[in-house]
PDB file of N, CA and C in Angstrom:
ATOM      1  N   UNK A   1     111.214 125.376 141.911  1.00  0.00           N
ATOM      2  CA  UNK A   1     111.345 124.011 141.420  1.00  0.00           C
ATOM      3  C   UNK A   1     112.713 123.889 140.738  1.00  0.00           C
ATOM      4  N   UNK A   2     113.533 122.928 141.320  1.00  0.00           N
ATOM      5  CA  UNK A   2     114.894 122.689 140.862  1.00  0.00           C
ATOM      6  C   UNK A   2     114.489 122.517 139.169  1.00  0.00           C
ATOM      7  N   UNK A   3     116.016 122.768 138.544  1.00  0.00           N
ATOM      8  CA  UNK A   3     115.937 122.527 136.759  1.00  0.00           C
ATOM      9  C   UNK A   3     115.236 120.831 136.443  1.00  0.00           C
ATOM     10  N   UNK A   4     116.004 119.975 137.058  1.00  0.00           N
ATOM     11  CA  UNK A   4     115.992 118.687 136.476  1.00  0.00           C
ATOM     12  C   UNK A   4     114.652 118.568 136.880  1.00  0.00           C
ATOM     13  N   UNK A   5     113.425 118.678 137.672  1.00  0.00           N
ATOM     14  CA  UNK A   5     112.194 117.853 138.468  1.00  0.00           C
ATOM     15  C   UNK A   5     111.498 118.813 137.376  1.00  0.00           C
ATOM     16  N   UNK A   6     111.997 120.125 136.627  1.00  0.00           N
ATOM     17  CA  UNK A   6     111.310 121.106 136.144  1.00  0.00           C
ATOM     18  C   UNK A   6     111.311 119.910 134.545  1.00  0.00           C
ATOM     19  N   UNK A   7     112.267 119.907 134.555  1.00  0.00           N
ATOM     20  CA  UNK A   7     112.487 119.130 132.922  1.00  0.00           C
ATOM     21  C   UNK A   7     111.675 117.879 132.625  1.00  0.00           C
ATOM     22  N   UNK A   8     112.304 117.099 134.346  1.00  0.00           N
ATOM     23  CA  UNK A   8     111.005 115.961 133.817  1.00  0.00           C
ATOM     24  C   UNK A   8     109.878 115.873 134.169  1.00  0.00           C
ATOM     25  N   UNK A   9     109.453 117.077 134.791  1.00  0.00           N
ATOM     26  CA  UNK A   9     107.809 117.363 134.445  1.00  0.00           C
ATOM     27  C   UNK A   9     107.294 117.550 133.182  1.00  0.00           C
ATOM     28  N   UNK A  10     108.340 118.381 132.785  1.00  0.00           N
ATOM     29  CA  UNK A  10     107.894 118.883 130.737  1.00  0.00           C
ATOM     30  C   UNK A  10     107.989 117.672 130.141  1.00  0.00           C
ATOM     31  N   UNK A  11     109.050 116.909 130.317  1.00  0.00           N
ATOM     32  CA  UNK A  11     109.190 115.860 129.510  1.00  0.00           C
ATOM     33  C   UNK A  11     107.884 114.583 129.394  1.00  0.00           C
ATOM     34  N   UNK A  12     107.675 114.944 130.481  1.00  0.00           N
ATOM     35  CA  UNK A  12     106.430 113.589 130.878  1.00  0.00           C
ATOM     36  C   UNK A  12     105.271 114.848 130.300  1.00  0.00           C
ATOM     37  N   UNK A  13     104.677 115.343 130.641  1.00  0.00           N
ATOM     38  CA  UNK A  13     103.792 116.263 129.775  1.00  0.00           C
ATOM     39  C   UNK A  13     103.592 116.135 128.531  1.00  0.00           C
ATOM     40  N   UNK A  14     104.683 116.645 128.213  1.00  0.00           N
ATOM     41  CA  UNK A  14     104.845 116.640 126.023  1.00  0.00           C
ATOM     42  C   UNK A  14     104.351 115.629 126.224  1.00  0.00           C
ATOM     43  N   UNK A  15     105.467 113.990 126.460  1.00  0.00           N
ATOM     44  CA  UNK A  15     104.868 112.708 125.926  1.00  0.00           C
ATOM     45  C   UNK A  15     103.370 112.329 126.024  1.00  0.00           C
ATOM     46  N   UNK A  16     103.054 112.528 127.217  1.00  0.00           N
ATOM     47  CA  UNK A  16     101.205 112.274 127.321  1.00  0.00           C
ATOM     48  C   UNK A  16     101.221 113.180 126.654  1.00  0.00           C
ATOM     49  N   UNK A  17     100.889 114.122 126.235  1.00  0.00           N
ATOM     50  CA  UNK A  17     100.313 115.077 124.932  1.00  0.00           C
ATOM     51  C   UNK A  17     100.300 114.253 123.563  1.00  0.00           C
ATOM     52  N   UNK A  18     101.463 113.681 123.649  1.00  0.00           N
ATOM     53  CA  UNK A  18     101.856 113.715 121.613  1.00  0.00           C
ATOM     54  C   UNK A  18     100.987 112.037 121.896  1.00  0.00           C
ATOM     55  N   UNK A  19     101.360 110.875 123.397  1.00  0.00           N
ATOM     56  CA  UNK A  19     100.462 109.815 123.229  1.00  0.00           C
ATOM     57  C   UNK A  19      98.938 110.230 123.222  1.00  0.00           C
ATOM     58  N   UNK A  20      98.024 111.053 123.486  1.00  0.00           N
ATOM     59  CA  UNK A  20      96.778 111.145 123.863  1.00  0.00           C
ATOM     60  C   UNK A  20      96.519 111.734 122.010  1.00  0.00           C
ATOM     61  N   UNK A  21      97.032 112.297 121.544  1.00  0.00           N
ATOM     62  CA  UNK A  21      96.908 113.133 120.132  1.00  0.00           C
ATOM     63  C   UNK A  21      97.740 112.127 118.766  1.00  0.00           C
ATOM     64  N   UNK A  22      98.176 110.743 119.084  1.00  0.00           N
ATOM     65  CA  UNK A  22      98.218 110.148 118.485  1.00  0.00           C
ATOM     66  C   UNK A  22      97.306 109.175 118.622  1.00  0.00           C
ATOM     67  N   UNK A  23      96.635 108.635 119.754  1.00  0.00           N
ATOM     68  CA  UNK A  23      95.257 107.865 120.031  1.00  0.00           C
ATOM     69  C   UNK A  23      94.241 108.499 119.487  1.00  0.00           C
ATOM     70  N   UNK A  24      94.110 109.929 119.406  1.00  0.00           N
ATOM     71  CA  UNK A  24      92.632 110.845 118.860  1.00  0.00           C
ATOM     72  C   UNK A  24      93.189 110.812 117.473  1.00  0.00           C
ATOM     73  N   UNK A  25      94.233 110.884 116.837  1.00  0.00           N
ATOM     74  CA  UNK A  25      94.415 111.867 115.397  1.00  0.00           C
ATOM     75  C   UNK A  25      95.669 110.612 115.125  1.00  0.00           C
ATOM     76  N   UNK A  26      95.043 109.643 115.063  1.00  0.00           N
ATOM     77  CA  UNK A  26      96.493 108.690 114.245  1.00  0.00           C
ATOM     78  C   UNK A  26      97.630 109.746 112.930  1.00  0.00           C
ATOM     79  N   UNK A  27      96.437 110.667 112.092  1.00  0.00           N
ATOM     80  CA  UNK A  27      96.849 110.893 111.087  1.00  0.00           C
ATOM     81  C   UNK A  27      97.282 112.417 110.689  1.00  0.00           C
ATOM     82  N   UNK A  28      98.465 112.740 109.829  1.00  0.00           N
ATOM     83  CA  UNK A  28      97.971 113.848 110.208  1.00  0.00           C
ATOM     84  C   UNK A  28      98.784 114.562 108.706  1.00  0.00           C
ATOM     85  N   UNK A  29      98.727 116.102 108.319  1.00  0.00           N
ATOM     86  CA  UNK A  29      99.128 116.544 107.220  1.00  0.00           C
ATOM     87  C   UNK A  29      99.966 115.842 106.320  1.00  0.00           C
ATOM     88  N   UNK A  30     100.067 115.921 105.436  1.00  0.00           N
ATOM     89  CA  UNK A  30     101.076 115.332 104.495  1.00  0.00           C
ATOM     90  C   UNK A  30     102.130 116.535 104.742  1.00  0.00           C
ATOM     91  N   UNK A  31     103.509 116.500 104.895  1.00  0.00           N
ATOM     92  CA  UNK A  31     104.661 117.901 105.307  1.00  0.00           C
ATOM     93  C   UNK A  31     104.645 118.378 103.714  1.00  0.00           C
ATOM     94  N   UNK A  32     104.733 117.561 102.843  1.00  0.00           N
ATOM     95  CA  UNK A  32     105.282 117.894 101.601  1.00  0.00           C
ATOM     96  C   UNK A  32     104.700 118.632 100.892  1.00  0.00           C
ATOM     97  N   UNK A  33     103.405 118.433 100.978  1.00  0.00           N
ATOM     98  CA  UNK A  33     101.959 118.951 100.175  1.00  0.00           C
ATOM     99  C   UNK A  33     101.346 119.677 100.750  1.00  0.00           C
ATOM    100  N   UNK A  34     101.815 119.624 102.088  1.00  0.00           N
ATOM    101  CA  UNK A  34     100.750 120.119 103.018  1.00  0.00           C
ATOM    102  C   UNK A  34      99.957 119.855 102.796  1.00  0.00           C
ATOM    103  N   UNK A  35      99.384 118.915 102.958  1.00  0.00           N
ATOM    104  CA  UNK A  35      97.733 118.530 102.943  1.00  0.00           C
ATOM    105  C   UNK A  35      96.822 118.558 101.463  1.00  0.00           C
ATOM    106  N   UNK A  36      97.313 118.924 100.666  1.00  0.00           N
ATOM    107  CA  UNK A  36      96.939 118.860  99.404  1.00  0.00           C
ATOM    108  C   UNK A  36      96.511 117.965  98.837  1.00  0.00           C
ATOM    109  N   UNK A  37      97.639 117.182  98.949  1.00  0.00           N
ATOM    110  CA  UNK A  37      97.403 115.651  97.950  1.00  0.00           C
ATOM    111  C   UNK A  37      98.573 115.990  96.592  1.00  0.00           C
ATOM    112  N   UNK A  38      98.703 117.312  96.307  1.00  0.00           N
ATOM    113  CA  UNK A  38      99.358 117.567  95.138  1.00  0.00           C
ATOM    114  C   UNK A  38     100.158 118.952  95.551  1.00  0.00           C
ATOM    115  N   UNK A  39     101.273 118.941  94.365  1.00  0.00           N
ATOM    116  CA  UNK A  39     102.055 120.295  94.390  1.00  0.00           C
ATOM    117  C   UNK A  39     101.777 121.904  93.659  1.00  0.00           C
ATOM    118  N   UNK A  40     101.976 122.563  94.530  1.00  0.00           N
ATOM    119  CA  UNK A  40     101.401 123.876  93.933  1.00  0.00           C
ATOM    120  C   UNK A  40     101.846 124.347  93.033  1.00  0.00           C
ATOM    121  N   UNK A  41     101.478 124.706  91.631  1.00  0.00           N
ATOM    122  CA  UNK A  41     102.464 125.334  90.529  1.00  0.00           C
ATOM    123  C   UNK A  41     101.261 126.528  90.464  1.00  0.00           C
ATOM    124  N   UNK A  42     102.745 127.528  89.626  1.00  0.00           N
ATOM    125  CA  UNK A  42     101.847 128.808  89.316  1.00  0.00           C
ATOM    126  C   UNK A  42     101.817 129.291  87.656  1.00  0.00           C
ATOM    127  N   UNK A  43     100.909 129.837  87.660  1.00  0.00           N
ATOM    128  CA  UNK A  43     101.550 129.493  85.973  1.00  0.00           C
ATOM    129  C   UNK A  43     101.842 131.324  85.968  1.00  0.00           C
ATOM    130  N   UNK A  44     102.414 131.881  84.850  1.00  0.00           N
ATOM    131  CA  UNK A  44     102.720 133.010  84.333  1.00  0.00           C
ATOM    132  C   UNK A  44     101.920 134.186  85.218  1.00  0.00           C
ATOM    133  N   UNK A  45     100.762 133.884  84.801  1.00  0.00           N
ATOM    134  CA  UNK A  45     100.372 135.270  85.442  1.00  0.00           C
ATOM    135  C   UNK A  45     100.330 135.062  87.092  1.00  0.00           C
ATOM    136  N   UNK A  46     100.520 134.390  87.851  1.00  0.00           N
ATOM    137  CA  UNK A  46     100.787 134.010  88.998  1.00  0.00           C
ATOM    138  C   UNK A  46      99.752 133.352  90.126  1.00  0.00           C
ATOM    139  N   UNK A  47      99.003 132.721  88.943  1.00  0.00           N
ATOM    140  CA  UNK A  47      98.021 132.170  89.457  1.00  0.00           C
ATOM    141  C   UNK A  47      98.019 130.738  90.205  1.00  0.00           C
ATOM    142  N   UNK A  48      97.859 130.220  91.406  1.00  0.00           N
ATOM    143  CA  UNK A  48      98.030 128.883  91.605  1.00  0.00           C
ATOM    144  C   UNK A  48      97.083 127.859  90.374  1.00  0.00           C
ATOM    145  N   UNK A  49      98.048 126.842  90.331  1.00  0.00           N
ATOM    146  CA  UNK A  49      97.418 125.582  89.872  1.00  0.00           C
ATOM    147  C   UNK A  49      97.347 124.288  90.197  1.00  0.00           C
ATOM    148  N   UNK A  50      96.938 123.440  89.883  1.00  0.00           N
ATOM    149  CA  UNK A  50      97.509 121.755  90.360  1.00  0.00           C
ATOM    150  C   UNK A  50      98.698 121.204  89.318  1.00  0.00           C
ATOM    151  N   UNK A  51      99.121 121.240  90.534  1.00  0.00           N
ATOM    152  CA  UNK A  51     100.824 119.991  90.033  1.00  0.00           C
ATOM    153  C   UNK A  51     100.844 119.028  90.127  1.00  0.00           C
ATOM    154  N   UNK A  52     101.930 118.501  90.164  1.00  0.00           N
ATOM    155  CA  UNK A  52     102.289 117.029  90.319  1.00  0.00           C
ATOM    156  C   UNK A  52     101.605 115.937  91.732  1.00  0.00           C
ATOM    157  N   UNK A  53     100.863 115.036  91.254  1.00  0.00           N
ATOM    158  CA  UNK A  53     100.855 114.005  91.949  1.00  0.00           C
ATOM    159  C   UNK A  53     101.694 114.083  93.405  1.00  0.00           C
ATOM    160  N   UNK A  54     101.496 113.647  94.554  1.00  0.00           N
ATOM    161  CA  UNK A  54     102.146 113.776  95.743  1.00  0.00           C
ATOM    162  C   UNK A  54     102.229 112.259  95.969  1.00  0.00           C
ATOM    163  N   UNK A  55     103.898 112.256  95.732  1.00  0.00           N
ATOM    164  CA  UNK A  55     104.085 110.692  95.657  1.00  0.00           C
ATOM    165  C   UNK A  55     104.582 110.082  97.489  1.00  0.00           C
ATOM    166  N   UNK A  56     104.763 111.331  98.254  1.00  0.00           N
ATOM    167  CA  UNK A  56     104.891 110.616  99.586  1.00  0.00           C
ATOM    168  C   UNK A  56     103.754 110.297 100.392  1.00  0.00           C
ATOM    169  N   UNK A  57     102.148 110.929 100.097  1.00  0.00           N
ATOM    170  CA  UNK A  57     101.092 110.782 100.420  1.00  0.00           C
ATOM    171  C   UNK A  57     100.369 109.974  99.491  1.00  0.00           C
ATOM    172  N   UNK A  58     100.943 109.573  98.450  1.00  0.00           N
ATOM    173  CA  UNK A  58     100.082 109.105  97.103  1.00  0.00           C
ATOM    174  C   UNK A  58      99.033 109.773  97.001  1.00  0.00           C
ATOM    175  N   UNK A  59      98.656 111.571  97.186  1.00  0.00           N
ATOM    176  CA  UNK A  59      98.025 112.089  96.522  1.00  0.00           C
ATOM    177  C   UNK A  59      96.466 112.367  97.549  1.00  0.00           C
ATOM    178  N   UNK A  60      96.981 111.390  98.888  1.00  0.00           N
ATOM    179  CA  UNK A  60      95.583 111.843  99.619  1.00  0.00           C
ATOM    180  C   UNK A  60      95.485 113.207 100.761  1.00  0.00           C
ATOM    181  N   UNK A  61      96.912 113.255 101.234  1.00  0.00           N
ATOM    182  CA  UNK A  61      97.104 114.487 101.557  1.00  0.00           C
ATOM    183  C   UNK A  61      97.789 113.937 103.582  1.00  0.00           C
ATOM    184  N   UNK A  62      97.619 112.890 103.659  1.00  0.00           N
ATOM    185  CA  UNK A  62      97.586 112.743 105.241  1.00  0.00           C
ATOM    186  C   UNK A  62      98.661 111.403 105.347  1.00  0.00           C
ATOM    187  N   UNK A  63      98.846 111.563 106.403  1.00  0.00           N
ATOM    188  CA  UNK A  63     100.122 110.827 106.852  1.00  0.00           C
ATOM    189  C   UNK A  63     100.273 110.093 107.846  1.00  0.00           C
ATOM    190  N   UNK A  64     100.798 109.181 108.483  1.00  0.00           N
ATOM    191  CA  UNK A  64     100.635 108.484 109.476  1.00  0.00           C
ATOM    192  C   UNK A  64     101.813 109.236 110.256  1.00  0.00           C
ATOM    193  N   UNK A  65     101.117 109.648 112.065  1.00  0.00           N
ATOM    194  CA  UNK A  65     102.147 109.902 112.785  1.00  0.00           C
ATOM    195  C   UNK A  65     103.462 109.260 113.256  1.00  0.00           C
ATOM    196  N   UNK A  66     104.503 109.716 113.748  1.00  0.00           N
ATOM    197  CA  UNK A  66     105.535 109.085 113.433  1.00  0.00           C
ATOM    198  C   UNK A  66     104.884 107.775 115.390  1.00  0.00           C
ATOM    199  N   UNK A  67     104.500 108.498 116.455  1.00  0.00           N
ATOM    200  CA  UNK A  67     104.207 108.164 117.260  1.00  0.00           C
ATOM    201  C   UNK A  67     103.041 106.952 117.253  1.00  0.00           C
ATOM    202  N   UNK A  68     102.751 107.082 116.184  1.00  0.00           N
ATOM    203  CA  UNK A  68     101.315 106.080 115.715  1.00  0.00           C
ATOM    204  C   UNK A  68     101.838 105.045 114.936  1.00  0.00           C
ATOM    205  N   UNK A  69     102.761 104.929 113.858  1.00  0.00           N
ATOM    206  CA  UNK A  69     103.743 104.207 113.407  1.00  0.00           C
ATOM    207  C   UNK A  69     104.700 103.352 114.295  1.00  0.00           C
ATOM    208  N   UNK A  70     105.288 103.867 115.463  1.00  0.00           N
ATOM    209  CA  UNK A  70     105.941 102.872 116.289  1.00  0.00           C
ATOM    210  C   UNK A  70     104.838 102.124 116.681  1.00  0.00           C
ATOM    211  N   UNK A  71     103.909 102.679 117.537  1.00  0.00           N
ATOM    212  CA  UNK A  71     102.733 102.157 118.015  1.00  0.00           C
ATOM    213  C   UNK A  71     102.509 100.554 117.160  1.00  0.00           C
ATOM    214  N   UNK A  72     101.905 100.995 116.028  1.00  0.00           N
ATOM    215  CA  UNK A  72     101.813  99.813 115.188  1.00  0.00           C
ATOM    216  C   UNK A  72     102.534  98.809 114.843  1.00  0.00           C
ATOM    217  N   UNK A  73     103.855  98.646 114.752  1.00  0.00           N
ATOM    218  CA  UNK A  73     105.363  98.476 115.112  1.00  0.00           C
ATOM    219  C   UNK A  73     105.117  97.441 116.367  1.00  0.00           C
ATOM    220  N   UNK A  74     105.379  98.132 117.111  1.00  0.00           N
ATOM    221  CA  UNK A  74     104.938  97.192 118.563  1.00  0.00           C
ATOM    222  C   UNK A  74     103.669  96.190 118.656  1.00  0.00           C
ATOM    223  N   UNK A  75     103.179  97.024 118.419  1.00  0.00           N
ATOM    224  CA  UNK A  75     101.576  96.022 118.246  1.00  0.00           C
ATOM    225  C   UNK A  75     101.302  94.710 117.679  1.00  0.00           C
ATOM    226  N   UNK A  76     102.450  94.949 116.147  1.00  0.00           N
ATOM    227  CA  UNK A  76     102.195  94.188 115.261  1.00  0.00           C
ATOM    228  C   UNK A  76     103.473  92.923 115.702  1.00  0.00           C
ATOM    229  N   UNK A  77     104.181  93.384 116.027  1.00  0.00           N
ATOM    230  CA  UNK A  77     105.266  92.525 117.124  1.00  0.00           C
ATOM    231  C   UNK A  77     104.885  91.619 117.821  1.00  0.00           C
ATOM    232  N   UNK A  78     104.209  92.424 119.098  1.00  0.00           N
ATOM    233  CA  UNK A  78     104.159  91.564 119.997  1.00  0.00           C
ATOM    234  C   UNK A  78     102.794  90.524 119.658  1.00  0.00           C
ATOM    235  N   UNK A  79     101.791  90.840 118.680  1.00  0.00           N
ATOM    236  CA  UNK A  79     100.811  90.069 118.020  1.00  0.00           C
ATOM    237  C   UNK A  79     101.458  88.585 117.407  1.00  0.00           C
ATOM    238  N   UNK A  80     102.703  88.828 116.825  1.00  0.00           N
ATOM    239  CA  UNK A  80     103.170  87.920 115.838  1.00  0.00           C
ATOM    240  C   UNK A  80     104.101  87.212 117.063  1.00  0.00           C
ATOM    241  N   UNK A  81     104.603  87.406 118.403  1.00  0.00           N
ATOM    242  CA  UNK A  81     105.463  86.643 119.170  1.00  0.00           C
ATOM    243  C   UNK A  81     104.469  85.896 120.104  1.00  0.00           C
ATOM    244  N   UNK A  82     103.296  86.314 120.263  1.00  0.00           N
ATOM    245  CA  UNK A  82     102.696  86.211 121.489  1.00  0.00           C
ATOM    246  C   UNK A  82     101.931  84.303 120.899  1.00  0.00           C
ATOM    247  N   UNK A  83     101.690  83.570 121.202  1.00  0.00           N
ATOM    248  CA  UNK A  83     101.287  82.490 121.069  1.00  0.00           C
ATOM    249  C   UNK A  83      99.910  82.515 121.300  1.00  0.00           C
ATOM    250  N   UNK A  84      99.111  81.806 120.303  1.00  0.00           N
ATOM    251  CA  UNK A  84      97.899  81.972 120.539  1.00  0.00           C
ATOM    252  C   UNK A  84      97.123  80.583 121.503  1.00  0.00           C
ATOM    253  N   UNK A  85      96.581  80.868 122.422  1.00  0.00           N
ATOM    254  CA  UNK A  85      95.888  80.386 123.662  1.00  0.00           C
ATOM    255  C   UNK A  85      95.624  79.015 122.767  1.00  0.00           C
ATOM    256  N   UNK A  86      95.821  77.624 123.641  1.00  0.00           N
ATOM    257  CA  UNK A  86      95.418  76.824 123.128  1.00  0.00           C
ATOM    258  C   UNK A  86      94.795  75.661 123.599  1.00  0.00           C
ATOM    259  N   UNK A  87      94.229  74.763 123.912  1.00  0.00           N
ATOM    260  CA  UNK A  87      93.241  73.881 124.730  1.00  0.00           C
ATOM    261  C   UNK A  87      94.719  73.325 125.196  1.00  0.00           C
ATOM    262  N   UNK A  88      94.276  72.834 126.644  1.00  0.00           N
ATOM    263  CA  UNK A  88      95.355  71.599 127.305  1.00  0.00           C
ATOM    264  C   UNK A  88      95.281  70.837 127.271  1.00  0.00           C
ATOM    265  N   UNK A  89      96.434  70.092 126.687  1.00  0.00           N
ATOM    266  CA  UNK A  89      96.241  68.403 126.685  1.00  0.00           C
ATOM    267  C   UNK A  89      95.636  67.704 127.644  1.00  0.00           C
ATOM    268  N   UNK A  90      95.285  66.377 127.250  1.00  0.00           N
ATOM    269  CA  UNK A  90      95.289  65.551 128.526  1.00  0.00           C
ATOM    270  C   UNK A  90      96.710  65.300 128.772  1.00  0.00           C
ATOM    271  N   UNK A  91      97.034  64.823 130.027  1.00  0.00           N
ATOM    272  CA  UNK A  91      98.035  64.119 130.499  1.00  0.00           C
ATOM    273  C   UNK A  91      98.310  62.845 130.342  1.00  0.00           C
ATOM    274  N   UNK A  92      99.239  62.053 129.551  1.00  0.00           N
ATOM    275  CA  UNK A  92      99.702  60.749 129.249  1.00  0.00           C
ATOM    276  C   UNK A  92      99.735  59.829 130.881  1.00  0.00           C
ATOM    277  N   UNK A  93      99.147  58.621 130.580  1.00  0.00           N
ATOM    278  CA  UNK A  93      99.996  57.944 131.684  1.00  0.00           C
ATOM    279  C   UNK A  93     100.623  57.036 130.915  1.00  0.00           C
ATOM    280  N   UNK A  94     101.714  56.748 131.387  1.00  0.00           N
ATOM    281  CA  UNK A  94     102.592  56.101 131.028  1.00  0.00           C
ATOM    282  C   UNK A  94     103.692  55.116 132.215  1.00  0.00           C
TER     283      UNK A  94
END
């Protein structure tokens, strides 16, 4: 299989992957917290504890995908351009 037909096989692959796993799992770790909700501190003897508030998750731990975010983006777009269906006039004679 030539390079390029090889590439955009992968390429089309990944994408259905990351679209089918943003339709199942809109949501997903917080990067910062990893999933916590909060930051890990240790105190002296080297014990984990709870830290600070996780202000990019506000503390719940999960995140919206970046693929699920355009999604919504679009959605919310073409919702707000699209005209909503409306009875037909009669026709004037005149």
């Amino acid at each position: 299989m030539p390079l390029p037909a090889f590439a955009s096989t992968f390429l089309l692959l990944f994408t259905l992957g990351y679209i089918s796993l943003c339709a199942a799992s809109p949501f997903g770790r917080c990067r910062k917290c990893d999933g916590l909700g909060f930051a890990l501190k240790h105190d002296r003897a080297g014990r984990p504890k709870r830290g600070k508030h996780c202000r990019r998750c506000d503390g719940h731990g999960i995140r919206i995908r970046t693929g699920r975010h355009l999604w919504n983006l679009w959605a919310r777009t073409y919702r707000r351009g699209t005209p909503a269906p409306t009875a037909k006039q009669p026709a004037q004679k005149g």
